[in-house]
N, C-alpha and C. Protein backbone atom coordinates (compact mmCIF):
# COMPACT_ATOMS: atom_id res chain seq x y z
N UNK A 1 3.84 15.97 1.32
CA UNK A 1 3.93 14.73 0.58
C UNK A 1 5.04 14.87 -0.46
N UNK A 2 5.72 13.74 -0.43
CA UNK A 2 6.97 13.84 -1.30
C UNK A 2 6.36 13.76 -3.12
N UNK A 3 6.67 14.73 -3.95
CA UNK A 3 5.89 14.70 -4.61
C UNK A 3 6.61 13.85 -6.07
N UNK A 4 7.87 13.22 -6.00
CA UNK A 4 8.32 12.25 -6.65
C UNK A 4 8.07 10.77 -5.78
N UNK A 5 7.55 10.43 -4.73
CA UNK A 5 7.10 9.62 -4.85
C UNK A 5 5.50 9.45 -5.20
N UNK A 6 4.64 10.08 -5.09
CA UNK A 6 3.21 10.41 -5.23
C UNK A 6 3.44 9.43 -6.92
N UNK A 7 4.44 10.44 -7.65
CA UNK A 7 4.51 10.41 -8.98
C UNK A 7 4.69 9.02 -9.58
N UNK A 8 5.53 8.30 -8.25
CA UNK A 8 6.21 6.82 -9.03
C UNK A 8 5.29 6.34 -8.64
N UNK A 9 4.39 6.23 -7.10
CA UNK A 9 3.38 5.34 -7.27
C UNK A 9 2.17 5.50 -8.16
N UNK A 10 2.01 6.42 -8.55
CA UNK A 10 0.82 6.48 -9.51
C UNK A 10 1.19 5.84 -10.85
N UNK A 11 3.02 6.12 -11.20
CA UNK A 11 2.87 5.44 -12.27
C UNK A 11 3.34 4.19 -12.62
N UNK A 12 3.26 3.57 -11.39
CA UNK A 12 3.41 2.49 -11.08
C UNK A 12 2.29 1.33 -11.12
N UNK A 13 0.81 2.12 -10.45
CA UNK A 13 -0.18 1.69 -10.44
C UNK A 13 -1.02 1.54 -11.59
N UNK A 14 -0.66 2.32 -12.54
CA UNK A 14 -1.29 2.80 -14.25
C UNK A 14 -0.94 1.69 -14.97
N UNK A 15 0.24 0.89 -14.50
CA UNK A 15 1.06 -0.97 -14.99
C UNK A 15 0.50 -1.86 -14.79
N UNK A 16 -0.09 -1.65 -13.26
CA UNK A 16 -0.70 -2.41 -12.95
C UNK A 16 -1.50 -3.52 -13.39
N UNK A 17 -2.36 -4.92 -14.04
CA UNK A 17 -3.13 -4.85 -14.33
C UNK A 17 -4.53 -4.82 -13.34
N UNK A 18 -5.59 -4.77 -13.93
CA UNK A 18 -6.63 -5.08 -12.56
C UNK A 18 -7.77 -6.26 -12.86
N UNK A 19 -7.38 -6.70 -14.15
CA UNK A 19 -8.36 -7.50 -14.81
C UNK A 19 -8.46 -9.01 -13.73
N UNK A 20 -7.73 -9.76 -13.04
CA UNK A 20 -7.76 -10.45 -11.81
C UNK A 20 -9.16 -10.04 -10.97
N UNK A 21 -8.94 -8.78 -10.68
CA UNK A 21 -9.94 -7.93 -9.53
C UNK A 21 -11.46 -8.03 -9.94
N UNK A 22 -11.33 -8.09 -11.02
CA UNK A 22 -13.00 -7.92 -11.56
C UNK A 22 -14.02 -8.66 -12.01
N UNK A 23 -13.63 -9.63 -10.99
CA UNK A 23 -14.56 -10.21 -10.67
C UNK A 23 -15.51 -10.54 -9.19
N UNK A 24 -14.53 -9.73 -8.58
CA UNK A 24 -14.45 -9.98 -7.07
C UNK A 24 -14.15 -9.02 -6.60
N UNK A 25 -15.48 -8.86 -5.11
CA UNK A 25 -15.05 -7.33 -4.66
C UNK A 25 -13.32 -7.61 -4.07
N UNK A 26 -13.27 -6.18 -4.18
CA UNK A 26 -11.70 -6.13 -3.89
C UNK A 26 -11.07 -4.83 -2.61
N UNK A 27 -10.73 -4.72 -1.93
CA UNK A 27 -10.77 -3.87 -1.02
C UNK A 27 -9.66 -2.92 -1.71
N UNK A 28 -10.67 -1.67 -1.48
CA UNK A 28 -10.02 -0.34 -2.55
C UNK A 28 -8.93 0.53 -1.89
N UNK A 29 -8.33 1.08 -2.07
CA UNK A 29 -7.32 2.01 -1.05
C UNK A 29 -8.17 2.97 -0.34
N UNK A 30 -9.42 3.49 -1.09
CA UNK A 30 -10.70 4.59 -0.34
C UNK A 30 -10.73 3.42 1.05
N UNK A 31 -11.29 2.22 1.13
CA UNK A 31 -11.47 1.08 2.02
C UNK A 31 -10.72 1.18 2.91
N UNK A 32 -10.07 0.98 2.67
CA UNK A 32 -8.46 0.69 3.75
C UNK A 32 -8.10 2.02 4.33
N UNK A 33 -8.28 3.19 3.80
CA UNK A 33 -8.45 4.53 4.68
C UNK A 33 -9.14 4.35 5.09
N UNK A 34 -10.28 4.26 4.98
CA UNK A 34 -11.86 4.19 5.94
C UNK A 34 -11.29 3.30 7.00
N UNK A 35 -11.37 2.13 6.88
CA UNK A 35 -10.84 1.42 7.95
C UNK A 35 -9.28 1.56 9.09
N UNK A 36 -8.68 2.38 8.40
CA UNK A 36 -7.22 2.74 8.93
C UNK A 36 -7.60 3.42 10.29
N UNK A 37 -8.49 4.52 9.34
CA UNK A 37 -8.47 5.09 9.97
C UNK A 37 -10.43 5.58 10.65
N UNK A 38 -10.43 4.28 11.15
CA UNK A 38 -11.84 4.23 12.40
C UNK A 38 -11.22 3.84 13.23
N UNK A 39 -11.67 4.75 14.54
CA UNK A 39 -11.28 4.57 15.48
C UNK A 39 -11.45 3.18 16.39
N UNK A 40 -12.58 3.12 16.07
CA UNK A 40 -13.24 1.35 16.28
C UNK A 40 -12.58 0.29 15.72
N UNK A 41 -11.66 0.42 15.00
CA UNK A 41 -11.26 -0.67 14.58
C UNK A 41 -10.07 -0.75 15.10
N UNK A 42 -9.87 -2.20 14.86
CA UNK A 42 -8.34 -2.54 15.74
C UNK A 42 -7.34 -2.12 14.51
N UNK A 43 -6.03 -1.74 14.98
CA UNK A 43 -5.06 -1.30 14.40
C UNK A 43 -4.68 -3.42 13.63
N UNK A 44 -5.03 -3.84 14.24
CA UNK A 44 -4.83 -5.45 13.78
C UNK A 44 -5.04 -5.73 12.67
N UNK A 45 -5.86 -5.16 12.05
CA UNK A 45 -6.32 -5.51 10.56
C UNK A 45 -5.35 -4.77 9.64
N UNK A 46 -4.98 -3.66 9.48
CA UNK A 46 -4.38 -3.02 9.07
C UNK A 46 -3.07 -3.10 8.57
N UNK A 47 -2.42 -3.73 10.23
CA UNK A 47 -1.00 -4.17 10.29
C UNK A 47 -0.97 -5.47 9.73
N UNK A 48 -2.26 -6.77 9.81
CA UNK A 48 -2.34 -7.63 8.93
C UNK A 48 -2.21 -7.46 7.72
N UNK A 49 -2.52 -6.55 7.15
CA UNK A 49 -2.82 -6.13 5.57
C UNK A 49 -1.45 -6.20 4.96
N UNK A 50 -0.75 -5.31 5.70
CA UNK A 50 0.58 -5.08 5.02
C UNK A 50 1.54 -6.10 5.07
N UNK A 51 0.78 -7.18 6.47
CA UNK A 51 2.35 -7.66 6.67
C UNK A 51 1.33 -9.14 5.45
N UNK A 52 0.00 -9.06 4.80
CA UNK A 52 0.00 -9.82 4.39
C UNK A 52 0.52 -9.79 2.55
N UNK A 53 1.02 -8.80 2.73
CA UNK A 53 1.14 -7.98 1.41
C UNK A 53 2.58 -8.62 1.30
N UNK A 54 3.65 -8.25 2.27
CA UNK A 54 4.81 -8.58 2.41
C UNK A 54 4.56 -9.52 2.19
N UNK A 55 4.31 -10.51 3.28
CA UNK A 55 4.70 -12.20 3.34
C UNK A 55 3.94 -13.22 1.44
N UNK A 56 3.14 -12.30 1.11
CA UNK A 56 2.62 -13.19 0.02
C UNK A 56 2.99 -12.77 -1.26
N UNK A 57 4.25 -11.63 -1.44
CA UNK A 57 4.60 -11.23 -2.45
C UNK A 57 6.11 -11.24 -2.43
N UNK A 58 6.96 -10.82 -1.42
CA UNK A 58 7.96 -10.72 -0.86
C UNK A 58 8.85 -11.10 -1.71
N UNK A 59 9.52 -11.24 -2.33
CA UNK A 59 10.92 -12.15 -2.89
C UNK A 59 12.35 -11.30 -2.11
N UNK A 60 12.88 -11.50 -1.19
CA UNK A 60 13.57 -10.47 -0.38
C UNK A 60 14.97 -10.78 -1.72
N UNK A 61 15.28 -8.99 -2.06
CA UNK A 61 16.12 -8.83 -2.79
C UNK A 61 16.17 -8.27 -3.94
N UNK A 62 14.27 -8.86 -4.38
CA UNK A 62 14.26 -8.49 -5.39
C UNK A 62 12.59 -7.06 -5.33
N UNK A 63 11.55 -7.48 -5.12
CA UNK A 63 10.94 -6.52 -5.34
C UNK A 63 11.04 -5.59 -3.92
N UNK A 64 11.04 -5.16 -2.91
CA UNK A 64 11.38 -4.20 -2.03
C UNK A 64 11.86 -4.46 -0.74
N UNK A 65 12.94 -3.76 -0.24
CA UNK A 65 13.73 -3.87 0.74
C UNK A 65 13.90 -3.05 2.00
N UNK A 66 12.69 -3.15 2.92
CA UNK A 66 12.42 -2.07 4.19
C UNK A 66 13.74 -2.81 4.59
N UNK A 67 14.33 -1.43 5.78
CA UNK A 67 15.30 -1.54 6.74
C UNK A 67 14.56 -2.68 7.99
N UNK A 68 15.68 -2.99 8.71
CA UNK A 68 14.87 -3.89 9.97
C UNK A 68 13.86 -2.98 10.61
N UNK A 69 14.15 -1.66 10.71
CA UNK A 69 13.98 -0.59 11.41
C UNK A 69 12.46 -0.49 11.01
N UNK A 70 11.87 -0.74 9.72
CA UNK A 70 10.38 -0.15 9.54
C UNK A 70 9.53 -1.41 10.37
N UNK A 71 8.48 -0.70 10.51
CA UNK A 71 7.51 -1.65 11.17
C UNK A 71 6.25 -1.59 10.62
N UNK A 72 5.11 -2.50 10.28
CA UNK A 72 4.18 -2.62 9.74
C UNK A 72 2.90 -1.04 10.36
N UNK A 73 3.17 -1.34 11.61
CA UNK A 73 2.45 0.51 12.15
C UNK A 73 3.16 1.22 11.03
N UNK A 74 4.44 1.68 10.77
CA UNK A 74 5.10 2.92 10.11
C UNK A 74 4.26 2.38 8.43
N UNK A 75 4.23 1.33 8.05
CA UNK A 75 3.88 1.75 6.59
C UNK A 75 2.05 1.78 6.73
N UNK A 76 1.73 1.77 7.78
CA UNK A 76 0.35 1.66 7.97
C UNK A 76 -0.35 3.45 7.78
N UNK A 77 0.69 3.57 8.47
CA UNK A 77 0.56 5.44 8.72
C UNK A 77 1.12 5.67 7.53
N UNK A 78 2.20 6.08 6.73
CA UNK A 78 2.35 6.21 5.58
C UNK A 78 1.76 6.11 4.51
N UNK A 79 0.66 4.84 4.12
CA UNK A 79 -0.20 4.53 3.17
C UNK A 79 -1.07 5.26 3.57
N UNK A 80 -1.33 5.39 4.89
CA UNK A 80 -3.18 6.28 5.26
C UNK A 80 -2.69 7.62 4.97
N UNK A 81 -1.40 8.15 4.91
CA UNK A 81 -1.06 9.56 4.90
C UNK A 81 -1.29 10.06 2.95
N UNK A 82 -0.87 8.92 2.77
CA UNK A 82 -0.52 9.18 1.20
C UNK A 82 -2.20 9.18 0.79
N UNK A 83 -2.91 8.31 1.46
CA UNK A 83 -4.46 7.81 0.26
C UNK A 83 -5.40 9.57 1.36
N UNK A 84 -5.06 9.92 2.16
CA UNK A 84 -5.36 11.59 2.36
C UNK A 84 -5.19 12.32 1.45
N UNK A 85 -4.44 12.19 0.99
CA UNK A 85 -3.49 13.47 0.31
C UNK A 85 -3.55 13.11 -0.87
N UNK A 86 -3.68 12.12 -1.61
CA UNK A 86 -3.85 11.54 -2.72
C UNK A 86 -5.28 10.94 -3.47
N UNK A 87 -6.14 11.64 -3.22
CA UNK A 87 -7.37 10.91 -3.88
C UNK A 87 -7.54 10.06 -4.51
N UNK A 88 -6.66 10.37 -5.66
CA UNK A 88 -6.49 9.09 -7.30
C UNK A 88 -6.34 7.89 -6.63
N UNK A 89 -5.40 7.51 -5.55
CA UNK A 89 -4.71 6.66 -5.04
C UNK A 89 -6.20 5.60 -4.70
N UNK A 90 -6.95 5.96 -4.08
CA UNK A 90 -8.20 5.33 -3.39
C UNK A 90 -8.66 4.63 -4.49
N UNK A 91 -8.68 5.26 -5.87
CA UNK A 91 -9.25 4.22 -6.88
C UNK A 91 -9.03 2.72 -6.85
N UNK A 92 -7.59 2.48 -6.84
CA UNK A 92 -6.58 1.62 -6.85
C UNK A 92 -7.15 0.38 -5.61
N UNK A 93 -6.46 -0.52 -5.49
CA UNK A 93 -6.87 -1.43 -5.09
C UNK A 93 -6.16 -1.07 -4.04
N UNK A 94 -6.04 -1.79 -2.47
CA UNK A 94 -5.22 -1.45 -1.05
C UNK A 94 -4.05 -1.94 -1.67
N UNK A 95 -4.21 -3.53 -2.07
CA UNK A 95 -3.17 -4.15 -2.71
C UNK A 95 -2.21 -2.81 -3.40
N UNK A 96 -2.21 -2.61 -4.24
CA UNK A 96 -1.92 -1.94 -5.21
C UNK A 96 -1.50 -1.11 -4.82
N UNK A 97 -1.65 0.13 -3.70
CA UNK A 97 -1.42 0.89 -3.26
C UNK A 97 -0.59 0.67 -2.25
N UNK A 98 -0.28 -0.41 -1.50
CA UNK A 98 0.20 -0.78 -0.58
C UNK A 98 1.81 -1.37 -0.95
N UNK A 99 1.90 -2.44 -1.97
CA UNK A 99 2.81 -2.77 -3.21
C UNK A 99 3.30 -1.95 -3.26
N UNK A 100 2.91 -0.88 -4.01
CA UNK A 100 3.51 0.20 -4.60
C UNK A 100 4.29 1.38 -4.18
N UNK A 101 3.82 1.06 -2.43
CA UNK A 101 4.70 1.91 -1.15
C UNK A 101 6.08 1.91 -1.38
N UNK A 102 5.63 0.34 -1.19
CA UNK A 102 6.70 -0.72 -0.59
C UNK A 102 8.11 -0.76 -1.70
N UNK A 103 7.71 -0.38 -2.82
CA UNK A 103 8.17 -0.90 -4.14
C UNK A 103 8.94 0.50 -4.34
N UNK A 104 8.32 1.52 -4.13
CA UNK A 104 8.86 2.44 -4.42
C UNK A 104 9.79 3.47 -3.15
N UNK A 105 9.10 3.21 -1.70
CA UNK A 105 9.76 3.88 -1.41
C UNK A 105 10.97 2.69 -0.76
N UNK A 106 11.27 1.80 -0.73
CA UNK A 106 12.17 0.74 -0.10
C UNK A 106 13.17 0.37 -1.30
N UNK A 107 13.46 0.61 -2.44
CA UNK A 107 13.92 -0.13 -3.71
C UNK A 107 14.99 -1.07 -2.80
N UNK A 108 15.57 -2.25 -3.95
CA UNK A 108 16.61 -2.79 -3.61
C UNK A 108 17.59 -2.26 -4.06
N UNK A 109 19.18 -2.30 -3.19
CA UNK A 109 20.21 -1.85 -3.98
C UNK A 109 20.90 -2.76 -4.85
């Protein structure tokens, strides 16, 4: 695990606010591993997640800039790799964790 990005998303996520969330369950990054990664589940939800993350936050240019080349599978596996390896991360909301991929490892130039 790249351990300057570990670093920016965590302190990225610490900005965050979460006061929105609390009122309403909220699907946690622990969640979204669990579900990533069951075998029973369709990879569909997953790849929804992100691409709903993209499409409802998106400002292309300004907050993050994947190549044509990434595909919603690649940051699917990436986020489930990171919330493994990253415990803290699971606290965090999927949102949040997912954002914060995106944000950090894609910047704009």
């Amino acid at each position: 695990m790249n351990v300057v990005l570990v670093t920016a998303m965590a302190a990225y996520l610490v900005t965050m606010s979460s006061s929105a969330a609390q009122n309403m369950k909220r699907l946690s990054g622990a969640d979204f591993l669990s579900v990533c990664t069951n075998p029973a589940d369709e990879a569909g939800f997953c790849q929804g997640y992100v691409q709903a993350v993209v499409d409802g936050l998106h400002r292309p240019g300004e907050d993050f800039c994947p190549p044509v080349t990434t595909s919603r599978a690649n940051v699917v596996d990436d986020v489930v790799d990171q919330l493994r390896t990253e415990p803290r991360l699971r606290g965090a909301s999927a949102f949040s964790v997912v954002y914060a991929y995106l944000v950090v490892t894609f910047p704009c130039a």
